[in-house]
N, C-alpha and C. Protein backbone atom coordinates (compact mmCIF):
# COMPACT_ATOMS: atom_id res chain seq x y z
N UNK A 1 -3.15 13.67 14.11
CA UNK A 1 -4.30 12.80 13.96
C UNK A 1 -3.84 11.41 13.55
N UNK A 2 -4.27 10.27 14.72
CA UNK A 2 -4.16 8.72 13.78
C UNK A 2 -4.76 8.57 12.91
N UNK A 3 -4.63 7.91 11.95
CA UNK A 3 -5.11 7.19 10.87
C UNK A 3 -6.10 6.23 11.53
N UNK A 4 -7.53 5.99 10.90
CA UNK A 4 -8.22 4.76 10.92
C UNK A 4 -7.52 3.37 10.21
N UNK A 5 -7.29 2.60 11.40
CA UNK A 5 -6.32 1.37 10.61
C UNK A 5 -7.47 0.19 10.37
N UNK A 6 -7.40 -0.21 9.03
CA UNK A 6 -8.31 -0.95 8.63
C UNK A 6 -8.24 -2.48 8.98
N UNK A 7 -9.23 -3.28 8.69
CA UNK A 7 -9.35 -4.58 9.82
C UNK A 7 -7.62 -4.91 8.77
N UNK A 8 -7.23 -5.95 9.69
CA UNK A 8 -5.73 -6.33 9.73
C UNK A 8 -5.87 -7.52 8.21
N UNK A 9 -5.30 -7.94 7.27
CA UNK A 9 -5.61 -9.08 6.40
C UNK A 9 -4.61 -10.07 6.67
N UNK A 10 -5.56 -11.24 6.76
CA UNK A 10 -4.52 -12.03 7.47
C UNK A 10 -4.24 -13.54 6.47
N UNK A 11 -5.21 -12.87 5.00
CA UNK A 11 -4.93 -14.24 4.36
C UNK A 11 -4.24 -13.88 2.88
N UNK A 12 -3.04 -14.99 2.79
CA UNK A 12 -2.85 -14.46 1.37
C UNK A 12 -3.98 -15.02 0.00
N UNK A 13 -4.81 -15.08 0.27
CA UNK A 13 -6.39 -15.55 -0.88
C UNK A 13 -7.13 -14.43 -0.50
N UNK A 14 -6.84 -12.99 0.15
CA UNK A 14 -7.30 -11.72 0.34
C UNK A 14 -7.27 -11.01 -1.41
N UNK A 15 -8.65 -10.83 -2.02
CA UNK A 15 -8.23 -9.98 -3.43
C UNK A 15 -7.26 -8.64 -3.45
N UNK A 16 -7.05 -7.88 -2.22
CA UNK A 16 -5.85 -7.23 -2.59
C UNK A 16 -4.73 -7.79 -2.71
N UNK A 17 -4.65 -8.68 -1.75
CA UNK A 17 -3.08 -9.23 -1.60
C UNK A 17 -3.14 -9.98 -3.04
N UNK A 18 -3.62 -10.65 -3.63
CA UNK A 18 -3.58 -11.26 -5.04
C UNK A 18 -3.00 -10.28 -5.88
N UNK A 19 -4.11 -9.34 -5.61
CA UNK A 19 -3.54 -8.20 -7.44
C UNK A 19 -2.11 -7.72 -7.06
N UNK A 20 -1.88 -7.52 -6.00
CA UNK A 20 -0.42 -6.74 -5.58
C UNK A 20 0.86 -8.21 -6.08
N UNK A 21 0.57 -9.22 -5.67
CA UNK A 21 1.45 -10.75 -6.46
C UNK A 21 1.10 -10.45 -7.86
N UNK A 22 0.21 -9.80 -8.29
CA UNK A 22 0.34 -10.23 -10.01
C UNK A 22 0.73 -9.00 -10.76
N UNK A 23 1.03 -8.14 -9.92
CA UNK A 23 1.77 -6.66 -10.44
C UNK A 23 3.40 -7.12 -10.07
N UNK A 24 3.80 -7.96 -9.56
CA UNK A 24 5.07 -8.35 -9.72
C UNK A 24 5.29 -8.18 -11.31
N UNK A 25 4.90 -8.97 -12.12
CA UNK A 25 4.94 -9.21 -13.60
C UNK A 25 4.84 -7.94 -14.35
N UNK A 26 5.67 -7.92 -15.13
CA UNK A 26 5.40 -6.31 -16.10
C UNK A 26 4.62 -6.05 -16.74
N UNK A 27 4.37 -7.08 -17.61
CA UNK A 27 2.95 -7.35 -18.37
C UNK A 27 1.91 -7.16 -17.84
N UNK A 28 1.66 -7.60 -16.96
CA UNK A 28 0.50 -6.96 -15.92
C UNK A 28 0.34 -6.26 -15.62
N UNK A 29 1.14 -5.39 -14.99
CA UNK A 29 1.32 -3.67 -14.32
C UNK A 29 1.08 -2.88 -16.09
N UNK A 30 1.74 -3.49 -16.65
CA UNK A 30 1.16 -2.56 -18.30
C UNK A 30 -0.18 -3.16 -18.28
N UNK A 31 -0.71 -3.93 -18.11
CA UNK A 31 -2.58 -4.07 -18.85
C UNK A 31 -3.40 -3.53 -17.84
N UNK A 32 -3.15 -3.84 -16.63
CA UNK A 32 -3.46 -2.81 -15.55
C UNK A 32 -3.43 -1.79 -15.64
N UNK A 33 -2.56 -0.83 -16.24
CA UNK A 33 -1.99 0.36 -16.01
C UNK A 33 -1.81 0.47 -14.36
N UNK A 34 -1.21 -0.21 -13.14
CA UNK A 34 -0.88 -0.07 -12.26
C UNK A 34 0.50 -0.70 -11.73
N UNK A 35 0.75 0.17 -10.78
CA UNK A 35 1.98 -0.84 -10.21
C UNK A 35 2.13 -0.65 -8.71
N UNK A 36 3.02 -1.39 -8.43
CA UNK A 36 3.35 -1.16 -6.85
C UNK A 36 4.38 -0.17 -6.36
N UNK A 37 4.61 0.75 -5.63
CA UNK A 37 5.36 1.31 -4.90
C UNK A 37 5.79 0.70 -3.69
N UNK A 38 7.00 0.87 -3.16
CA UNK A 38 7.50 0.00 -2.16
C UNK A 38 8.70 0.85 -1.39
N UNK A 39 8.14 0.85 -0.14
CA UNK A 39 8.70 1.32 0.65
C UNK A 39 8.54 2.97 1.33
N UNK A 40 8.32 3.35 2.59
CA UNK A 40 8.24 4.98 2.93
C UNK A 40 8.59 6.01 2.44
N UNK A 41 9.65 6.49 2.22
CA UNK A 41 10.24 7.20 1.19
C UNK A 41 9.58 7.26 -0.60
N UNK A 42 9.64 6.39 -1.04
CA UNK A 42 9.27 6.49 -2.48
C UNK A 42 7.81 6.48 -2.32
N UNK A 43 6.70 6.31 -1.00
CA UNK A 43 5.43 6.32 -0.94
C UNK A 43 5.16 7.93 -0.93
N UNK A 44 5.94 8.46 0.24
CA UNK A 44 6.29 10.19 0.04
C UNK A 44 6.02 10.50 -1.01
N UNK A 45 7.11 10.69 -1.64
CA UNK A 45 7.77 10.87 -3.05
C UNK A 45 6.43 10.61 -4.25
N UNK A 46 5.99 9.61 -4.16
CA UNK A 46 4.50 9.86 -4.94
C UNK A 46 3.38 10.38 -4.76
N UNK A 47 3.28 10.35 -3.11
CA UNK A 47 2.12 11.14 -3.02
C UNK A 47 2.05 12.79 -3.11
N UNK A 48 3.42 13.12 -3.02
CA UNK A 48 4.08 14.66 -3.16
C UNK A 48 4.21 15.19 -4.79
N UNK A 49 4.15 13.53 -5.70
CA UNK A 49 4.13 14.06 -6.91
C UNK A 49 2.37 14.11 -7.79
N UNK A 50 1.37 14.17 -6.07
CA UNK A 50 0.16 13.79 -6.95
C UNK A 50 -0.56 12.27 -7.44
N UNK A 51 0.35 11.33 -6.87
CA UNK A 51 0.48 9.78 -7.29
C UNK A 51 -1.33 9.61 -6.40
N UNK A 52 -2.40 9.17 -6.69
CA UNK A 52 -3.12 8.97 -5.89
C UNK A 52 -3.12 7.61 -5.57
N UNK A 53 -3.00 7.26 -4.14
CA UNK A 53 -2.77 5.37 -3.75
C UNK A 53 -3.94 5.01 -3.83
N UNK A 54 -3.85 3.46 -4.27
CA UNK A 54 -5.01 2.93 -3.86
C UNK A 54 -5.57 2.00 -3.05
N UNK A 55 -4.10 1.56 -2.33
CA UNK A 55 -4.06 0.72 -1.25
C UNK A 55 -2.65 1.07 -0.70
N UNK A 56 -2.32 0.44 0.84
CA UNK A 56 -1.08 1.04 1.22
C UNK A 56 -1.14 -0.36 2.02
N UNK A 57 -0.38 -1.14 1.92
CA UNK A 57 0.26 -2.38 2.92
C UNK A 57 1.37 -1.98 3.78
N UNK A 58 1.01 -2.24 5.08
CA UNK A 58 1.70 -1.96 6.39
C UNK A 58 2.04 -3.71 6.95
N UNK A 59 3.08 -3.84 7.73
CA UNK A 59 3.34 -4.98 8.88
C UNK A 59 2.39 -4.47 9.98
N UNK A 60 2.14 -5.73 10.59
CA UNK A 60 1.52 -5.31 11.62
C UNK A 60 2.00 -4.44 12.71
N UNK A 61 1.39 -3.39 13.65
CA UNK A 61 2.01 -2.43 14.26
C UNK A 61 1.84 -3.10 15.78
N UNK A 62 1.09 -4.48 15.89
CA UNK A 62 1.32 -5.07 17.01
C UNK A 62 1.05 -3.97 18.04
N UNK A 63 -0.33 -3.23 18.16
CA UNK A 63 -0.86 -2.57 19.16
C UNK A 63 -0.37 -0.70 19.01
N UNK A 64 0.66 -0.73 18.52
CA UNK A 64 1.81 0.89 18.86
C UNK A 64 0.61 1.58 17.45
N UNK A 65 0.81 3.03 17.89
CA UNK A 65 -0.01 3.58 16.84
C UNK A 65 1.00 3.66 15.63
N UNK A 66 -0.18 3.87 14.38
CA UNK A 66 0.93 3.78 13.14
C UNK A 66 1.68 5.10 13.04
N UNK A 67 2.83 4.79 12.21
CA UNK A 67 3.72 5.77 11.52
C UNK A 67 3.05 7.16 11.77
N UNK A 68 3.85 8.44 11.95
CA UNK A 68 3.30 9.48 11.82
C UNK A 68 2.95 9.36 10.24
N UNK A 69 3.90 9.06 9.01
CA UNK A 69 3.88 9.29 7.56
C UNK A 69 2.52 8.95 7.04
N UNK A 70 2.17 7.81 7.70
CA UNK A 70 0.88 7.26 7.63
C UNK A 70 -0.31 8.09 7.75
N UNK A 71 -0.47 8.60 8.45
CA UNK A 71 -1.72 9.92 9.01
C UNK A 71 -1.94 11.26 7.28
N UNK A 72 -1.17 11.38 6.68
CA UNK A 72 -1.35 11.96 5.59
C UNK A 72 -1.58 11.47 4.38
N UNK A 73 -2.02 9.94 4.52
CA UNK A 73 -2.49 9.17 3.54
C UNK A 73 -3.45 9.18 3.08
């Protein structure tokens, strides 16, 4: 099964793309209580440990369907 791929964001003044720049900072990811995960493998790896996402940033797939890894998100 594909994944429903959500409209594409194409601006960085998008409120996700903001909070994900201000979880760079540690201090933040502590008052948040959130942080970023980065990269396929360690996205696995959390969702296998129960990690529930709350957003998932992809490159554009430029038409090709996404990742199989993707579809169990």
């Amino acid at each position: 099964m594909i994944p429903r791929i959500p409209p594409c964001i194409t601006s960085p003044h998008n409120p996700k793309v903001k909070l994900a720049q201000r979880l760079r900072d540690s201090k933040t990811r502590r008052k948040l209580e959130r942080f970023l995960i980065d990269g396929e493998q360690e996205i696995l790896a959390a969702r296998a440990a129960g990690v529930e996402l709350e957003c998932v940033f992809a490159d554009s797939l430029d038409g090709a369907p996404p990742p199989a890894w993707l579809a169990g998100l």
